[in-house]
PDB file of N, CA and C in Angstrom:
ATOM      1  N   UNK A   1      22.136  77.311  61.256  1.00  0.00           N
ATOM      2  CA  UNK A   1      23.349  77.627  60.547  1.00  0.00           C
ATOM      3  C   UNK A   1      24.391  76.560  60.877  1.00  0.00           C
ATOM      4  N   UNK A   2      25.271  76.016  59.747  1.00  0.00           N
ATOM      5  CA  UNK A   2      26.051  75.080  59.828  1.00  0.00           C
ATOM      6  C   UNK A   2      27.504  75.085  60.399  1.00  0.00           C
ATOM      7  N   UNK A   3      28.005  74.442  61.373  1.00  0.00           N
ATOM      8  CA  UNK A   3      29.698  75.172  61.761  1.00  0.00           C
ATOM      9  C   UNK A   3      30.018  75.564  60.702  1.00  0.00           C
ATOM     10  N   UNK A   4      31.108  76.337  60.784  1.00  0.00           N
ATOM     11  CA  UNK A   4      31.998  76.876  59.349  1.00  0.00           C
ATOM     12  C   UNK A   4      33.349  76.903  60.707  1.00  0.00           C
ATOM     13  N   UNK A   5      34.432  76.089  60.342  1.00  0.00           N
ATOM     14  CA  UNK A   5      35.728  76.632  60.993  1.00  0.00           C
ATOM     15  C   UNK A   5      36.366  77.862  60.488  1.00  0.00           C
ATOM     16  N   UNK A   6      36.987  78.569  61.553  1.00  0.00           N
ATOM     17  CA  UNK A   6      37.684  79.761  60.648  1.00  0.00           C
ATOM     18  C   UNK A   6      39.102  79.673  60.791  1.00  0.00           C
ATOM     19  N   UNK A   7      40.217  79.946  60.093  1.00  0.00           N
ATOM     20  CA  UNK A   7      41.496  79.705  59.937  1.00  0.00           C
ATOM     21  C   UNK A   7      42.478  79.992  61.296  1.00  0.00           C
ATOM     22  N   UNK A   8      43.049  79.398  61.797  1.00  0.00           N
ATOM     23  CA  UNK A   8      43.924  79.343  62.810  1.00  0.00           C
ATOM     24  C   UNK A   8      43.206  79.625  64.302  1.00  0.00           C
ATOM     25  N   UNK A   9      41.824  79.347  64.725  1.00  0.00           N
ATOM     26  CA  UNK A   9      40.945  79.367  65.394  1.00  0.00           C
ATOM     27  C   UNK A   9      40.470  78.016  66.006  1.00  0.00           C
ATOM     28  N   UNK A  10      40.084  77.865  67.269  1.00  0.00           N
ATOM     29  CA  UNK A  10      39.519  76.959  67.740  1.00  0.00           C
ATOM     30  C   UNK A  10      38.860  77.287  69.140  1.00  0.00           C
ATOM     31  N   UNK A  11      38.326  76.211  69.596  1.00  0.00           N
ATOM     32  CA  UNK A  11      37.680  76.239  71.079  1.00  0.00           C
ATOM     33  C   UNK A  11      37.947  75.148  71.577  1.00  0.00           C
ATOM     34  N   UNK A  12      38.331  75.139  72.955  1.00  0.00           N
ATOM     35  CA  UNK A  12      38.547  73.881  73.964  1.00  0.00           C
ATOM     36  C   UNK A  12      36.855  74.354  74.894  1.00  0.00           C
ATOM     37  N   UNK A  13      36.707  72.634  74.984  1.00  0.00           N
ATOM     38  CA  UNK A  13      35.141  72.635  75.701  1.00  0.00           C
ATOM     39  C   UNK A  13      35.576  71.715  76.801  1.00  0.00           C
ATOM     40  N   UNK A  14      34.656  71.973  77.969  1.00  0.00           N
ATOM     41  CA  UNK A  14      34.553  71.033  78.649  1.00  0.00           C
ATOM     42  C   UNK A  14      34.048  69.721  78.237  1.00  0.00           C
ATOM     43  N   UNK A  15      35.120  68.645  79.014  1.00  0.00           N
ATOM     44  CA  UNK A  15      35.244  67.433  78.465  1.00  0.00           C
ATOM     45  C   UNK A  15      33.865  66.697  79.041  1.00  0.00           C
ATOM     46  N   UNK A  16      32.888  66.640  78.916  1.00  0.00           N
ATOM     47  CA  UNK A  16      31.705  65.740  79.791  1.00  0.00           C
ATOM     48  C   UNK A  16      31.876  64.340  79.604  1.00  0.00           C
ATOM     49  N   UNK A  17      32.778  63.841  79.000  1.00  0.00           N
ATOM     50  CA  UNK A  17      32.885  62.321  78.824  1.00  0.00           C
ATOM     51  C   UNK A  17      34.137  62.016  80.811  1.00  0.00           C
ATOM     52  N   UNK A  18      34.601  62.661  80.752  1.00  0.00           N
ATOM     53  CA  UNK A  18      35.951  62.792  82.070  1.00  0.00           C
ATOM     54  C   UNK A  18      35.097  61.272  82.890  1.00  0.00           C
ATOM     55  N   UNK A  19      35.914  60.758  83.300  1.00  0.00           N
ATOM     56  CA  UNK A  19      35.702  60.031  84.028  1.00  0.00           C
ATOM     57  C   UNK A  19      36.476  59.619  84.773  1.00  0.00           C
ATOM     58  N   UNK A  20      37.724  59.504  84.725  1.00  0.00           N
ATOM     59  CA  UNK A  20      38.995  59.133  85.437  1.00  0.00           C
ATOM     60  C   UNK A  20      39.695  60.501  85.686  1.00  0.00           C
ATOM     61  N   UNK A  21      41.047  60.848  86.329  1.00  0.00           N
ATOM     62  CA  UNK A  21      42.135  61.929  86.625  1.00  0.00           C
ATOM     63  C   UNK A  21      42.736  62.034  85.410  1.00  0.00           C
ATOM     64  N   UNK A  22      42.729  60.808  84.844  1.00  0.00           N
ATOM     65  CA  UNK A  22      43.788  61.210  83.380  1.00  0.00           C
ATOM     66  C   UNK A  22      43.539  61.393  82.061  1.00  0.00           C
ATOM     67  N   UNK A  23      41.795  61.395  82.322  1.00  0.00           N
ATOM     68  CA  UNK A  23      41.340  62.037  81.348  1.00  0.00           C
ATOM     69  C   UNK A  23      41.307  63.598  81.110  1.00  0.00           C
ATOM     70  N   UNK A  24      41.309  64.375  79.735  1.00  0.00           N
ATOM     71  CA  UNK A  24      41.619  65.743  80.077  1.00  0.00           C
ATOM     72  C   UNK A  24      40.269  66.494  80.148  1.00  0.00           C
ATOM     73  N   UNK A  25      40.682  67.455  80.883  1.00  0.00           N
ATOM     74  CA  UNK A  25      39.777  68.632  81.414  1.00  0.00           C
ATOM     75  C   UNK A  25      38.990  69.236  80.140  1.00  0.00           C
ATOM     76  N   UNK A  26      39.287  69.479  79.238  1.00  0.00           N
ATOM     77  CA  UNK A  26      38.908  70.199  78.171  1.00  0.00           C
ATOM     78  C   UNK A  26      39.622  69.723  77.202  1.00  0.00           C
ATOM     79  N   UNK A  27      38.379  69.565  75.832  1.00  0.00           N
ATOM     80  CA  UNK A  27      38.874  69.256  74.671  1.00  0.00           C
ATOM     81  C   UNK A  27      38.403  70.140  73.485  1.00  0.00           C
ATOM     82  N   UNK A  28      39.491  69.845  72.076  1.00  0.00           N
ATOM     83  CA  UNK A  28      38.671  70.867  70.991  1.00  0.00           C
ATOM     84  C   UNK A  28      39.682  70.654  70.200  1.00  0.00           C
ATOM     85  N   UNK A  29      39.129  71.564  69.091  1.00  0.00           N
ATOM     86  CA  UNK A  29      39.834  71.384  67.984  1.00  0.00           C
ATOM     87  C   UNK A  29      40.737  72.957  67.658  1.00  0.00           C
ATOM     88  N   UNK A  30      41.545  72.526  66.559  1.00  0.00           N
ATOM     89  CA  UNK A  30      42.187  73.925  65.968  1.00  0.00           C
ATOM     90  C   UNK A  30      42.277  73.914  64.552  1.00  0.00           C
ATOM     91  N   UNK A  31      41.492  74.619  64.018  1.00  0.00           N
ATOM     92  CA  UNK A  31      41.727  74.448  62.053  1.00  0.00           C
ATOM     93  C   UNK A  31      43.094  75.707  61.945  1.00  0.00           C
ATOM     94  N   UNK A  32      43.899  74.945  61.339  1.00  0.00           N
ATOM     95  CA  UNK A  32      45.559  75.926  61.256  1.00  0.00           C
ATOM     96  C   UNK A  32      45.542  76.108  59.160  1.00  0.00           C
ATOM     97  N   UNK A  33      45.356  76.750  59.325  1.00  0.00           N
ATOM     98  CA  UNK A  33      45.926  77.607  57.667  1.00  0.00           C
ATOM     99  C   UNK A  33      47.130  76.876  57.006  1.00  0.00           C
ATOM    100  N   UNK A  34      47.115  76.135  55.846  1.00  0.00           N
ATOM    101  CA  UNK A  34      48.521  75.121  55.495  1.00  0.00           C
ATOM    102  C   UNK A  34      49.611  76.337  55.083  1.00  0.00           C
ATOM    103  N   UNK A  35      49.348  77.811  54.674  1.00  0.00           N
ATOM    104  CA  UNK A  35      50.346  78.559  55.025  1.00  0.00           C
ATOM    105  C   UNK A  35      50.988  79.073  55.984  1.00  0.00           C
ATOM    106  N   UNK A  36      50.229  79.299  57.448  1.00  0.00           N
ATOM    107  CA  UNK A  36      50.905  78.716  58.464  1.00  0.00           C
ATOM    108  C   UNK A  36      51.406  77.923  58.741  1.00  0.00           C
ATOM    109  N   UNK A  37      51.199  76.941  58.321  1.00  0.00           N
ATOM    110  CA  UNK A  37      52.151  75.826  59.027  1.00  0.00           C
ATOM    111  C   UNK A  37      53.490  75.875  57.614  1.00  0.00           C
ATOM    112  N   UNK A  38      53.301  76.232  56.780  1.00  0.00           N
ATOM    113  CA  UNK A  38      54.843  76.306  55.784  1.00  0.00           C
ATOM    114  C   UNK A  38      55.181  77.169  56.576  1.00  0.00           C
ATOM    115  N   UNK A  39      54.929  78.257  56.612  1.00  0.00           N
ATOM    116  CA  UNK A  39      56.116  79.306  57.007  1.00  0.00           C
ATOM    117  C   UNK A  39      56.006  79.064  57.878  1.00  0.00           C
ATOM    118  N   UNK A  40      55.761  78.304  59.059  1.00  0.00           N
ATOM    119  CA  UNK A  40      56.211  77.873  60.622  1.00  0.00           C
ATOM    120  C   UNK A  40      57.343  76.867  60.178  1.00  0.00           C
ATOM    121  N   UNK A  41      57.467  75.903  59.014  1.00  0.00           N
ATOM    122  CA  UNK A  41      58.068  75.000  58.662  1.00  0.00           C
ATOM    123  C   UNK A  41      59.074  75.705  58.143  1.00  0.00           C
ATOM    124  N   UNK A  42      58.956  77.041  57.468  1.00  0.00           N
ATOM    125  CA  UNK A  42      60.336  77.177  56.441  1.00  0.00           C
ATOM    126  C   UNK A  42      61.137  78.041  57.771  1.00  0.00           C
ATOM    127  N   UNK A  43      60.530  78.792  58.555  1.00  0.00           N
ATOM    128  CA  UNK A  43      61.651  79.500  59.932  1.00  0.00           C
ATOM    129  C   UNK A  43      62.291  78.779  60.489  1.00  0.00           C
ATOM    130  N   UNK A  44      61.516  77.318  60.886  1.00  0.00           N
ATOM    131  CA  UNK A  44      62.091  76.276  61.557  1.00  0.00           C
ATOM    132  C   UNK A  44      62.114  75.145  61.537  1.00  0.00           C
ATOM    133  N   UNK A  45      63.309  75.310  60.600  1.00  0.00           N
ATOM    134  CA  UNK A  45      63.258  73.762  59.656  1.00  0.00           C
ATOM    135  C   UNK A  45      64.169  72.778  59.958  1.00  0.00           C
ATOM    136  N   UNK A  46      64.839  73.102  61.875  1.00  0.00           N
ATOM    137  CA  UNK A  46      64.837  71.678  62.477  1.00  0.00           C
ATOM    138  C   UNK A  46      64.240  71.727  64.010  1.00  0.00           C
ATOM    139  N   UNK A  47      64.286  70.272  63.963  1.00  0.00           N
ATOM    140  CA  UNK A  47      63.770  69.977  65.426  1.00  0.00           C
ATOM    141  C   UNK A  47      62.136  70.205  65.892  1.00  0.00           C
ATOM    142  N   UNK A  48      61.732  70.485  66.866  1.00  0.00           N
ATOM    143  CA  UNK A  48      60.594  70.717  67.228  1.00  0.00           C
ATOM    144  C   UNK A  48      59.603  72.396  66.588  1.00  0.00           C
ATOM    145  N   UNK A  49      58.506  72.668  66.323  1.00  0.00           N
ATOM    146  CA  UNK A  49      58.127  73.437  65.937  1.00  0.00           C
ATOM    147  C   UNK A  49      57.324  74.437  67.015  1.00  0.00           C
ATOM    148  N   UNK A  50      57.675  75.621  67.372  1.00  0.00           N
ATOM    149  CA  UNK A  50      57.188  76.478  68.040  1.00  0.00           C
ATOM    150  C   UNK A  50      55.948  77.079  67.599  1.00  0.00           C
ATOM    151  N   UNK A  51      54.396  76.829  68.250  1.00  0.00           N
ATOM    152  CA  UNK A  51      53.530  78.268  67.783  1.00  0.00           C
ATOM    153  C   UNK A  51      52.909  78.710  68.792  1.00  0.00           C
ATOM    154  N   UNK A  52      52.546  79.730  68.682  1.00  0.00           N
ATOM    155  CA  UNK A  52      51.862  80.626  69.818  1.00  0.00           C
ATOM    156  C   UNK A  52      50.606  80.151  69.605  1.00  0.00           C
ATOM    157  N   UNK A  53      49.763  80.306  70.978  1.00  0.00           N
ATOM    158  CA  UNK A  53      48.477  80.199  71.304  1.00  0.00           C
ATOM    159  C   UNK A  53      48.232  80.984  72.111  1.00  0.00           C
ATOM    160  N   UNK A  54      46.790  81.836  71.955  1.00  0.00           N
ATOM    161  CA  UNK A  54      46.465  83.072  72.099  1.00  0.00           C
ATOM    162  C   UNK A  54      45.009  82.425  73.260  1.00  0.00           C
ATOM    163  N   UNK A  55      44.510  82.729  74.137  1.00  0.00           N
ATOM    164  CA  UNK A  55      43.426  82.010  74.459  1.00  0.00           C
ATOM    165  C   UNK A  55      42.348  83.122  75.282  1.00  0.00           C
ATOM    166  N   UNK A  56      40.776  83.108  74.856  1.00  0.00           N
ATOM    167  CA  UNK A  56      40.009  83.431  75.970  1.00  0.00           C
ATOM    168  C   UNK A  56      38.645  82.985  76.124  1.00  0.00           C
ATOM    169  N   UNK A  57      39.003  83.404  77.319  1.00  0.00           N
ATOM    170  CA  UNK A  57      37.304  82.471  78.357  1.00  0.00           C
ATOM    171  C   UNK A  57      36.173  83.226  77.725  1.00  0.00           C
ATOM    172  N   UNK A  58      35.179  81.951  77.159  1.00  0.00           N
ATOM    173  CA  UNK A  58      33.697  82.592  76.830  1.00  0.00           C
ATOM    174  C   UNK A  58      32.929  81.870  77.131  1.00  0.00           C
ATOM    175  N   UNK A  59      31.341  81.924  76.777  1.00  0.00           N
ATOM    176  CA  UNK A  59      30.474  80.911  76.530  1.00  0.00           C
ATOM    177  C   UNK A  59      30.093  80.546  76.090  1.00  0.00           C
ATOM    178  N   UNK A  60      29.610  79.226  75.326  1.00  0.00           N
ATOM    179  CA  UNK A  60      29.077  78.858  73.724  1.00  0.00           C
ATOM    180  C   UNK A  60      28.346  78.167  74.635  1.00  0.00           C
ATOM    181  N   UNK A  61      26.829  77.524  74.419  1.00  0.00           N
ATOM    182  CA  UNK A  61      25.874  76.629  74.580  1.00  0.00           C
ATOM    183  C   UNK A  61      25.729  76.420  75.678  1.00  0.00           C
ATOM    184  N   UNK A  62      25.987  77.475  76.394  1.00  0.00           N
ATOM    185  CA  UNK A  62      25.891  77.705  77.768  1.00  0.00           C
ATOM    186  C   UNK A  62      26.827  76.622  78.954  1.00  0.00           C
ATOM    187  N   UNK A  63      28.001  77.049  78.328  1.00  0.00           N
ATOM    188  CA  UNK A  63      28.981  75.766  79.172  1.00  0.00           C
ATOM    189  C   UNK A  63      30.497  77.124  78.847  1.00  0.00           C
ATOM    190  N   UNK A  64      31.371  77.009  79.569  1.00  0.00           N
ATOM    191  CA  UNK A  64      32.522  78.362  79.569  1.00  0.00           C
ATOM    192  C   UNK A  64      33.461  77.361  78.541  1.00  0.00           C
ATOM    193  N   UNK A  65      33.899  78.418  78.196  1.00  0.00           N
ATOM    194  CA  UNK A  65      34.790  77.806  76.962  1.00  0.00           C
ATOM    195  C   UNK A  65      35.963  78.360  77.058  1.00  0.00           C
ATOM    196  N   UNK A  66      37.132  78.098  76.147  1.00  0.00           N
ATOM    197  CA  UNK A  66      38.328  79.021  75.838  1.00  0.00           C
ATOM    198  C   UNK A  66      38.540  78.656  74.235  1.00  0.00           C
ATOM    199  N   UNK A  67      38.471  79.844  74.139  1.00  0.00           N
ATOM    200  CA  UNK A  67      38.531  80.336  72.608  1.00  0.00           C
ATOM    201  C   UNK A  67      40.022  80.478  72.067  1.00  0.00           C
ATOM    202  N   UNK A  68      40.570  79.986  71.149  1.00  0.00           N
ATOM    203  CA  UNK A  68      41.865  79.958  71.068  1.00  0.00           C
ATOM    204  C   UNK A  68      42.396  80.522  69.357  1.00  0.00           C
ATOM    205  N   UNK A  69      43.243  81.343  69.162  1.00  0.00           N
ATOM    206  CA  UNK A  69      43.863  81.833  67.920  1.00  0.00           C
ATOM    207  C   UNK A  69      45.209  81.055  68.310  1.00  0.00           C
ATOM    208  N   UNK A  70      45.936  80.892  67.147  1.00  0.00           N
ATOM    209  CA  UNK A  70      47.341  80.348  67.058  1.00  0.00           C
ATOM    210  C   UNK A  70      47.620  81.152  65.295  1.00  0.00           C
ATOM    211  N   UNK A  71      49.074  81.488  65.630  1.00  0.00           N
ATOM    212  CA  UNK A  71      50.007  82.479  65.453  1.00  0.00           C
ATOM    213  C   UNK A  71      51.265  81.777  65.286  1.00  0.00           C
ATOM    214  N   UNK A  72      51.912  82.661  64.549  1.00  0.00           N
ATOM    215  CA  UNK A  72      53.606  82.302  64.296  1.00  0.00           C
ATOM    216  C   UNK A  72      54.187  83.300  65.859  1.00  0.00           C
ATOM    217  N   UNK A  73      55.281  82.163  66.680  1.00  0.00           N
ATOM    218  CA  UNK A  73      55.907  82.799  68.075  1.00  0.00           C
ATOM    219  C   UNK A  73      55.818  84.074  67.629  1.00  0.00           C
ATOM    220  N   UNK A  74      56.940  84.668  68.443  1.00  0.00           N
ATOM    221  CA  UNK A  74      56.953  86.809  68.270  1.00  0.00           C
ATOM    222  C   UNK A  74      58.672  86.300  68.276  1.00  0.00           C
ATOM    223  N   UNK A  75      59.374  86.848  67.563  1.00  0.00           N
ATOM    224  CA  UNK A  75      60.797  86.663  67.353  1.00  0.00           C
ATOM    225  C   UNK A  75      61.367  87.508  67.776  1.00  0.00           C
ATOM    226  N   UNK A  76      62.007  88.796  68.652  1.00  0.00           N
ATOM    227  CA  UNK A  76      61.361  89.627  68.717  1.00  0.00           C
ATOM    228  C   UNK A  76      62.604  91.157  67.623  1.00  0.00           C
ATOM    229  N   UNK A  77      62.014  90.261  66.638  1.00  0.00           N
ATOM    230  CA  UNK A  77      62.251  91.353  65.444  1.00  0.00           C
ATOM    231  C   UNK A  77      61.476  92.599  64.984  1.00  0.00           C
ATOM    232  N   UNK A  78      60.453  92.608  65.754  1.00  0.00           N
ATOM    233  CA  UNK A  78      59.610  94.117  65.306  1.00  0.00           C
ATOM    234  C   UNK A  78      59.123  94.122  66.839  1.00  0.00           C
ATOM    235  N   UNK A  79      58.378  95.306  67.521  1.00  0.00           N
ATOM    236  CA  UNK A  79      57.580  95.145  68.421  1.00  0.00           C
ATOM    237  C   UNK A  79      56.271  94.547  68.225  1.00  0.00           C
ATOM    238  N   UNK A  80      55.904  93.716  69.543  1.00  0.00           N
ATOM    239  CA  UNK A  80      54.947  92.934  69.514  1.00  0.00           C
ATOM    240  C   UNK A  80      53.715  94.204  69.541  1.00  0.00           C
ATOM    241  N   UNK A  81      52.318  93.288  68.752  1.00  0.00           N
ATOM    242  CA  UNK A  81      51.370  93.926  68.977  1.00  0.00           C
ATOM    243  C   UNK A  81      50.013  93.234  69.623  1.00  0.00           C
ATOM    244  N   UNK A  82      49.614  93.319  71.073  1.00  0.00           N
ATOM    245  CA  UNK A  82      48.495  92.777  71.618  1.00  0.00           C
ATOM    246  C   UNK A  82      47.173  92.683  69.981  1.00  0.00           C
ATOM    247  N   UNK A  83      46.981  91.175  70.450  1.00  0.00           N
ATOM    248  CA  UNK A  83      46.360  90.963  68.942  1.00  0.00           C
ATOM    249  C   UNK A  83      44.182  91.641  69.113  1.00  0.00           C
ATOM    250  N   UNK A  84      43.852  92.368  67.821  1.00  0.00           N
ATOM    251  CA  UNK A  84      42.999  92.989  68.203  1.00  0.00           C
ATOM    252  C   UNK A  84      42.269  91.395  67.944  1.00  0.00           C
ATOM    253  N   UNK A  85      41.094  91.353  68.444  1.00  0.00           N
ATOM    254  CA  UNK A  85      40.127  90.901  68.169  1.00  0.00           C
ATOM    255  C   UNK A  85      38.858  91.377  68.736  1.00  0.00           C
ATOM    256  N   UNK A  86      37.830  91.304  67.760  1.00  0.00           N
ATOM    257  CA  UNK A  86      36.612  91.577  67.337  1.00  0.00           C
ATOM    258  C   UNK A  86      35.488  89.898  67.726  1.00  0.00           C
ATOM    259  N   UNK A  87      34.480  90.198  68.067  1.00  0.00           N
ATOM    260  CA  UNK A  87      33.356  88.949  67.756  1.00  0.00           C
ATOM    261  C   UNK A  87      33.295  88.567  66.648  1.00  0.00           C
ATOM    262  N   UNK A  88      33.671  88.843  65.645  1.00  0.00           N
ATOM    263  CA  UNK A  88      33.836  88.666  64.230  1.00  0.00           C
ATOM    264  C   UNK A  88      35.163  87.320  64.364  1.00  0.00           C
ATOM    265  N   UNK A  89      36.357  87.764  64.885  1.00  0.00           N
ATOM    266  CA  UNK A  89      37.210  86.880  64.860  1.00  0.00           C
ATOM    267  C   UNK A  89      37.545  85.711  65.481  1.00  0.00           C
ATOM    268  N   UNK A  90      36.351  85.389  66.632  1.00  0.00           N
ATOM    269  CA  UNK A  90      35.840  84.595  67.538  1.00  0.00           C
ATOM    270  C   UNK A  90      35.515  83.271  66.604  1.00  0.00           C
ATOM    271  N   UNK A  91      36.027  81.625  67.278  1.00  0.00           N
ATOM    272  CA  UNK A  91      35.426  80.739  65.969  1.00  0.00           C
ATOM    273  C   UNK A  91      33.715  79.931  66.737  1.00  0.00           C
ATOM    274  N   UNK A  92      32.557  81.311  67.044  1.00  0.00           N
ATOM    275  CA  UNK A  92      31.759  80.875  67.622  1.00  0.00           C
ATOM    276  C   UNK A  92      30.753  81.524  66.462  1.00  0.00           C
TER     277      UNK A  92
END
């Protein structure tokens, strides 16, 4: 079965290339939704852009991973809700 990215999802892997201190520990990607990023753009439409990143430890290909969702911040205009996720919503 072929990757498929899923929207505002990613994984940081251990970096096996590391060779020096200033190389980083873990690398990966994040596929972000272009309507996320407007309405991250139209709330905050100066200066630097705020988003949340959601993260947890798993295992893919037998190496520990961190699994990552990204989100618009929490403003805190409604109460926050601990975000559900399912293996379904996992980008493994």
């Amino acid at each position: 079965m072929a990757f498929e990215p899923k929207p505002n999802k990613g994984t940081l892997w251990p970096n096996d290339y590391k060779t020096t201190e200033s190389h980083p520990n873990v690398k990966g990607d994040l596929y972000l939704e272009r309507d996320l990023l407007n309405a991250l753009m139209i709330r905050q439409p100066e200066g630097l852009i705020k988003l949340s990143i959601s993260g947890w430890a798993g295992t893919l290909i037998n190496k520990k991973v961190l699994n990552l969702i990204a989100s618009e911040p929490w403003t805190g205009e409604s109460t926050p809700a601990a975000p559900v996720v399912s293996d379904d919503d996992l980008p493994y």
